[in-house]
Protein backbone atom coordinates (compact mmCIF):
# COMPACT_ATOMS: atom_id res chain seq x y z
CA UNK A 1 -12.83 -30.18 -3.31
CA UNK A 2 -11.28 -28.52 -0.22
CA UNK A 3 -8.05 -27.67 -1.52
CA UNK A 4 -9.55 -26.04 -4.86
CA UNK A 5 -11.73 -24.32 -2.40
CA UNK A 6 -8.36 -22.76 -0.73
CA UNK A 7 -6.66 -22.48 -3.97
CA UNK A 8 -9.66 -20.14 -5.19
CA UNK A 9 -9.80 -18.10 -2.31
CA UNK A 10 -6.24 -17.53 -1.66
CA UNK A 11 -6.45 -16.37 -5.45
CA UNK A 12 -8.87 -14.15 -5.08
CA UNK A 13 -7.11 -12.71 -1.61
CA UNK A 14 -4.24 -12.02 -3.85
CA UNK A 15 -5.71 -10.40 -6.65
CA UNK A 16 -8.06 -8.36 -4.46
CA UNK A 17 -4.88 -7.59 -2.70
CA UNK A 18 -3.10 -5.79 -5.84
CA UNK A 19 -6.31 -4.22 -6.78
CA UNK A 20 -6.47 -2.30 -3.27
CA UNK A 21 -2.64 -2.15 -2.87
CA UNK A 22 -1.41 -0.99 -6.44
CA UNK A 23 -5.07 0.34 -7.85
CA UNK A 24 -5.74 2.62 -5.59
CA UNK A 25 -2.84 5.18 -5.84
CA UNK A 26 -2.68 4.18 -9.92
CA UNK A 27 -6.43 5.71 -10.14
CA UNK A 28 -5.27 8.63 -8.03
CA UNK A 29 -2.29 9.01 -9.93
CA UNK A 30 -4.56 8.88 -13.02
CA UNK A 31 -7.15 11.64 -11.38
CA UNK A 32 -3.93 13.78 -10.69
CA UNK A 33 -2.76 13.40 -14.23
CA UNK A 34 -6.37 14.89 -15.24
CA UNK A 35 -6.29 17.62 -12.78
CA UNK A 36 -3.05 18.58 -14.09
CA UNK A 37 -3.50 18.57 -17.27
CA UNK A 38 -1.41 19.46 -20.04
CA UNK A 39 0.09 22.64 -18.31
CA UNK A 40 3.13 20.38 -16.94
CA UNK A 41 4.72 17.35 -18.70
CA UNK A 42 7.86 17.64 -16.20
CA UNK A 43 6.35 19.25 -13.08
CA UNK A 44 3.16 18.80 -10.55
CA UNK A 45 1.55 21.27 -9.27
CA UNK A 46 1.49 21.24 -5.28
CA UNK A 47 -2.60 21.47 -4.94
CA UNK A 48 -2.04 18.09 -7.23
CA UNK A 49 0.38 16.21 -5.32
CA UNK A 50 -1.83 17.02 -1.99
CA UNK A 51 -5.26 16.44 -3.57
CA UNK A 52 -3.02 12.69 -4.82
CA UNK A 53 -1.91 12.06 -1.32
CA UNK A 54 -5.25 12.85 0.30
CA UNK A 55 -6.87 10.91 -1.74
CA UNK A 56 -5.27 7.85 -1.54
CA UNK A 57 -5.05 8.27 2.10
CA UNK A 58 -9.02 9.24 2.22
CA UNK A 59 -9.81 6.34 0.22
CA UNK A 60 -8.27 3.13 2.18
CA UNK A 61 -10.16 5.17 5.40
CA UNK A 62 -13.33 4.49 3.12
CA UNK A 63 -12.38 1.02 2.02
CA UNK A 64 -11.03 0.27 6.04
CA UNK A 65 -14.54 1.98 7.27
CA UNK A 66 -16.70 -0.07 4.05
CA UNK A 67 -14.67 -3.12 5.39
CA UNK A 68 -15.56 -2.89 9.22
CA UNK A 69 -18.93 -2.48 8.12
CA UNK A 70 -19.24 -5.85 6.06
CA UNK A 71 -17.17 -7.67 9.07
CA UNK A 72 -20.25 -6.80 10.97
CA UNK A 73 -22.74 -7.67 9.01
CA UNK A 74 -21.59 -11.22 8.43
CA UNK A 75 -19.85 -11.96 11.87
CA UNK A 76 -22.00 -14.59 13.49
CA UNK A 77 -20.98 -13.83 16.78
CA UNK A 78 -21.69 -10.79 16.31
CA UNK A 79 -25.92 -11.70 15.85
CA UNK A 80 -25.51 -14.44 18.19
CA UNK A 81 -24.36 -11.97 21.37
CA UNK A 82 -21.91 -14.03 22.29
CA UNK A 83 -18.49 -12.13 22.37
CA UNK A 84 -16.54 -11.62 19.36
CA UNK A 85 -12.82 -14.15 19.74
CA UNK A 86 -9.80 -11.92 20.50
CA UNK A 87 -7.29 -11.87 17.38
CA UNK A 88 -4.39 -13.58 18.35
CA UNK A 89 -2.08 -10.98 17.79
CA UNK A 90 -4.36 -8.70 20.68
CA UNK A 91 -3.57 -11.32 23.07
CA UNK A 92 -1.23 -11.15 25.98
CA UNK A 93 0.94 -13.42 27.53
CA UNK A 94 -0.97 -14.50 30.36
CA UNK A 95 -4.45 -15.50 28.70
CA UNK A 96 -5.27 -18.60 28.33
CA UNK A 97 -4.26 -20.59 25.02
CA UNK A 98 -7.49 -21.56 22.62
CA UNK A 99 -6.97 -24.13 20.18
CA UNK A 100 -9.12 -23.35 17.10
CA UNK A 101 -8.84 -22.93 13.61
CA UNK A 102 -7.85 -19.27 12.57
CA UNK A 103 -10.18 -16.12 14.01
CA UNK A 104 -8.84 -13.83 10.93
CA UNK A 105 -12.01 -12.92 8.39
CA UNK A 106 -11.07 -13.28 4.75
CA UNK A 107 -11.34 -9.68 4.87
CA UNK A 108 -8.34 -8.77 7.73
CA UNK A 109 -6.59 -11.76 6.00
CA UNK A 110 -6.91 -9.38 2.54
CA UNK A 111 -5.56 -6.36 4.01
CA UNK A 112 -2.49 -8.26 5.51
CA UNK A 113 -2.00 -9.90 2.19
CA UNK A 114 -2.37 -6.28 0.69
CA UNK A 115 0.53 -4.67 3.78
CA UNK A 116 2.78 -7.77 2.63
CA UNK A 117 2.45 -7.64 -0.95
CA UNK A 118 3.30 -3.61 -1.46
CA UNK A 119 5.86 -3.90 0.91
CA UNK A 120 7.61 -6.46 -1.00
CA UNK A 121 6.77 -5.17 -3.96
CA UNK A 122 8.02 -1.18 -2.48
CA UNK A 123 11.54 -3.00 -1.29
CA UNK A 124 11.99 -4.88 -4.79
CA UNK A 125 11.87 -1.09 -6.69
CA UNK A 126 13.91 0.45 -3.68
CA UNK A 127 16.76 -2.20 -4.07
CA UNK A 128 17.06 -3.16 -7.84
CA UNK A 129 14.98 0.13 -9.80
CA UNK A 130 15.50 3.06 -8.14
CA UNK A 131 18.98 3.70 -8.22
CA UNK A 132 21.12 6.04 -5.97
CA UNK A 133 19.71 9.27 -4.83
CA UNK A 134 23.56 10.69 -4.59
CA UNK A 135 24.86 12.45 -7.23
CA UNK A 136 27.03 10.99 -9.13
CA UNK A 137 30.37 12.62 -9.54
């Protein structure tokens, strides 16, 4: 039961992962595309491409911001008063070594799944789609 337990939530980590890593800029792609409308098939306006950028940039803010907030809400150390466990990653050399199981939230694991998926995903299109910015002679 355990391991269909970890299969299901690595599953839904993943796909929550693509929906925050590749839907975002798709909707605001799509928005753009509506602002834009049919005066340029072959061109974007600039006040498009910066209300695009923006926009994506506003919105993980909102989803980083929406995300703290939940963390806190359901952190138990958090309503307990005891102090929160230091990330492992925000420790330093010298402190002392704590052997427990992992101190990520599904939600920081989520966003690192997200980081690791578009960059993988960014470096696959850069290598094999894009083809050479240098003109070809």
């Amino acid at each position: 039961m355990r391991t269909v337990v970890s299969i299901t939530g690595f599953a839904l980590t993943v796909v929550a992962a693509i929906l925050i890593g590749f839907g975002v800029p798709l909707a605001w792609v799509w928005i753009g595309s509506q602002l834009q409308g049919d005066s340029g098939a072959t061109t974007t306006n600039f006040s498009v491409a910066m209300a695009i950028l923006f926009g994506i940039i506003f919105t993980y803010v909102l989803l980083l911001y929406l995300a703290g907030i939940v963390m806190s809400l359901f952190d138990s150390a958090a309503r307990s008063g005891s102090p929160a466990p230091r990330a492992p990653w925000m420790r330093g050399m010298t402190d002392t070594r704590q052997v427990t199981q992992s101190s990520t939230s599904n939600i920081e694991r989520i966003f690192v799944v997200t980081t690791v998926i578009v960059t993988v995903a960014f470096w696959a299109w850069f290598a094999f789609k894009a083809g050479s910015p240098l003109p070809n002679q």
